[in-house]
C-alpha atoms as a PDB file:
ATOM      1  CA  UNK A   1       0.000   0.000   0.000  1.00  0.00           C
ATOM      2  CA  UNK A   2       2.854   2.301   0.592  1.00  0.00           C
ATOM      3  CA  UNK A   3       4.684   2.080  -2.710  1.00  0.00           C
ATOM      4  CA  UNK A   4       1.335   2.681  -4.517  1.00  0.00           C
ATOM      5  CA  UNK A   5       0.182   5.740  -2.637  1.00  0.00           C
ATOM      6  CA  UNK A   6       3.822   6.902  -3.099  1.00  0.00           C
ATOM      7  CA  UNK A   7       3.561   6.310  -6.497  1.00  0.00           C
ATOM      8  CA  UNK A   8       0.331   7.949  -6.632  1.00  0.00           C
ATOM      9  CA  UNK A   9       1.599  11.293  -4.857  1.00  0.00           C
ATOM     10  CA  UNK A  10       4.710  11.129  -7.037  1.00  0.00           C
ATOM     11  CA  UNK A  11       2.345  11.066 -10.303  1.00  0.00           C
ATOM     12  CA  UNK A  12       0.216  13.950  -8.112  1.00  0.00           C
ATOM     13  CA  UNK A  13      -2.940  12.160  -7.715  1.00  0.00           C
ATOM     14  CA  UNK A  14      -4.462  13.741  -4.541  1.00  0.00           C
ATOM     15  CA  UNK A  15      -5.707  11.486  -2.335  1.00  0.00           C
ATOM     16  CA  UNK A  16      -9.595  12.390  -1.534  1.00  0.00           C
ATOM     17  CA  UNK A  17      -9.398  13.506   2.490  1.00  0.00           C
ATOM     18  CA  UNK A  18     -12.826  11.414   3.174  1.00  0.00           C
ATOM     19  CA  UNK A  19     -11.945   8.512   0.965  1.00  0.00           C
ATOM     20  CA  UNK A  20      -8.352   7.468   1.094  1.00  0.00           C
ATOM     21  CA  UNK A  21      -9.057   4.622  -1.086  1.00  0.00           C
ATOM     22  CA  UNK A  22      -9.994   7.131  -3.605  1.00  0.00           C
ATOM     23  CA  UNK A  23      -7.377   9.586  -5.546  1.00  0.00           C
ATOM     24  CA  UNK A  24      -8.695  12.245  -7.948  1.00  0.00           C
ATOM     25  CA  UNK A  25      -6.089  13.772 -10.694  1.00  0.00           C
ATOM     26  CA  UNK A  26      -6.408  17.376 -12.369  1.00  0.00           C
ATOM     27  CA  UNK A  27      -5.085  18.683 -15.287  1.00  0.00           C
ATOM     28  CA  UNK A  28      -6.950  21.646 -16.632  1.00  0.00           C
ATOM     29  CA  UNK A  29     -10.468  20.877 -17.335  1.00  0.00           C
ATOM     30  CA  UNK A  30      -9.212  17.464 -17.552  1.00  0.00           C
ATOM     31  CA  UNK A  31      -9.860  14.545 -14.285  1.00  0.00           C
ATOM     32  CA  UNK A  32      -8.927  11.379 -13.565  1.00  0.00           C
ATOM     33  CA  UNK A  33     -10.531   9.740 -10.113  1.00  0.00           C
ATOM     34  CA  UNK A  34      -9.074   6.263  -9.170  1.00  0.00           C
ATOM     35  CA  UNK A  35     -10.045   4.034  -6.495  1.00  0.00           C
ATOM     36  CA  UNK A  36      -8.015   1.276  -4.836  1.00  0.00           C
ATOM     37  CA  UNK A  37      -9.644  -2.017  -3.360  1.00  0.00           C
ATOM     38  CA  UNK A  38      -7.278  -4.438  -2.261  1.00  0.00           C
ATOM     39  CA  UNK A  39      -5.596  -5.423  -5.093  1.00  0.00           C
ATOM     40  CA  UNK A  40      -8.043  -4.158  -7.502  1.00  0.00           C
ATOM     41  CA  UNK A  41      -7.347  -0.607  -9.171  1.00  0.00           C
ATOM     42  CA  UNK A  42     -11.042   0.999 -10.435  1.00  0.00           C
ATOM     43  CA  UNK A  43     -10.135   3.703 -12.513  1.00  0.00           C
ATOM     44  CA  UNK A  44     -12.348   7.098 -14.774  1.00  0.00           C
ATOM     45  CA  UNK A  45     -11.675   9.822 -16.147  1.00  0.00           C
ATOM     46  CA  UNK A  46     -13.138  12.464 -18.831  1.00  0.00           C
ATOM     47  CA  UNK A  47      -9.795  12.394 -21.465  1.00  0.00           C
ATOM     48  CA  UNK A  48      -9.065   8.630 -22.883  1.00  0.00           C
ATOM     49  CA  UNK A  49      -5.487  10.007 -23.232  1.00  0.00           C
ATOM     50  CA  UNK A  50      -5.115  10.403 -19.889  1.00  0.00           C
ATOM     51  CA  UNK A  51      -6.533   7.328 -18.682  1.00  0.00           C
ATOM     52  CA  UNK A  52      -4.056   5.395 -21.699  1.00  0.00           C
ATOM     53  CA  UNK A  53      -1.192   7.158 -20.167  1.00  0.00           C
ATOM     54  CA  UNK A  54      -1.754   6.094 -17.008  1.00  0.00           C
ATOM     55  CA  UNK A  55      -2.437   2.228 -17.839  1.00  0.00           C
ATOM     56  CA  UNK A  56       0.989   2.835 -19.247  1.00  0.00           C
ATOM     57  CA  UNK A  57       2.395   3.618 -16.494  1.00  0.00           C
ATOM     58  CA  UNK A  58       1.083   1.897 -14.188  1.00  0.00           C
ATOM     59  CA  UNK A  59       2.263  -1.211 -16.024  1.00  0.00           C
ATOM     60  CA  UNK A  60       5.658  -0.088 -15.991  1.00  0.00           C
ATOM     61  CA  UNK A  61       5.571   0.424 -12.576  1.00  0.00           C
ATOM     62  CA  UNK A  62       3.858  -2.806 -11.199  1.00  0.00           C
ATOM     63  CA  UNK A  63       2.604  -5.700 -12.287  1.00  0.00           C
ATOM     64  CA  UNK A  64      -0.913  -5.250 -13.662  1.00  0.00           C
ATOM     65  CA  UNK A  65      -3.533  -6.992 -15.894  1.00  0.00           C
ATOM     66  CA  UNK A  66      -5.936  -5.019 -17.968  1.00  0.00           C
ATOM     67  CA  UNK A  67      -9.484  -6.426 -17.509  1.00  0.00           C
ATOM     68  CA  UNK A  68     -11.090  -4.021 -19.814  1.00  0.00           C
ATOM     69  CA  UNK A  69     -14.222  -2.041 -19.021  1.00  0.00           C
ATOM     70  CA  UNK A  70     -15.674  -2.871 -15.633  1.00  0.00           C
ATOM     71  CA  UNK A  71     -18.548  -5.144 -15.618  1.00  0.00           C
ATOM     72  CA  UNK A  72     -18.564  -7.019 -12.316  1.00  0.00           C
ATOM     73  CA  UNK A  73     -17.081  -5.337  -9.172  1.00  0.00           C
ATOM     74  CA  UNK A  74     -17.807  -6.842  -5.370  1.00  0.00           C
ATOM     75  CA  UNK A  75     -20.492  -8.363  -6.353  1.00  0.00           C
ATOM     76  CA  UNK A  76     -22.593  -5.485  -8.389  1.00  0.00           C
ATOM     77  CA  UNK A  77     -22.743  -6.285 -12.220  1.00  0.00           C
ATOM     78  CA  UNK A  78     -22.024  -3.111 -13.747  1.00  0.00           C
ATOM     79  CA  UNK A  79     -24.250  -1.334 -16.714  1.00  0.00           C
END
């Protein structure tokens, strides 16, 4: 948990202060929110270049499978 919320603040994603499972990224009108559960990264944002570049890195930086769009999460099947 530490090297990813390093990695996180490193990258500046700002971890929510009510959430800290949940870190939000800015970049002009541009935002990226991800949440952490476990091992499981749930990640959004409103610029697909952003969100690319950080799969990219995030692969890079840890070992990481890309399950595609999110249609089952703890237990909910997603729409």
């Amino acid at each position: 948990m530490k090297k990813i919320n390093a990695y996180f603040k490193k990258n500046e994603h700002k971890q929510y202060p009510y959430e800290h499972a949940l870190c939000i990224k800015k970049n002009r009108g541009d935002v990226m929110f991800v949440a952490l559960y476990v091992d499981d990264l749930i990640f959004m944002g409103n610029n697909v270049k952003l969100i690319k570049r950080f799969k990219e890195l995030m692969k890079k930086e840890f070992e990481m499978t890309d399950l595609g769009l999110m249609k089952y999460f703890l237990g909910l099947d997603v729409i």
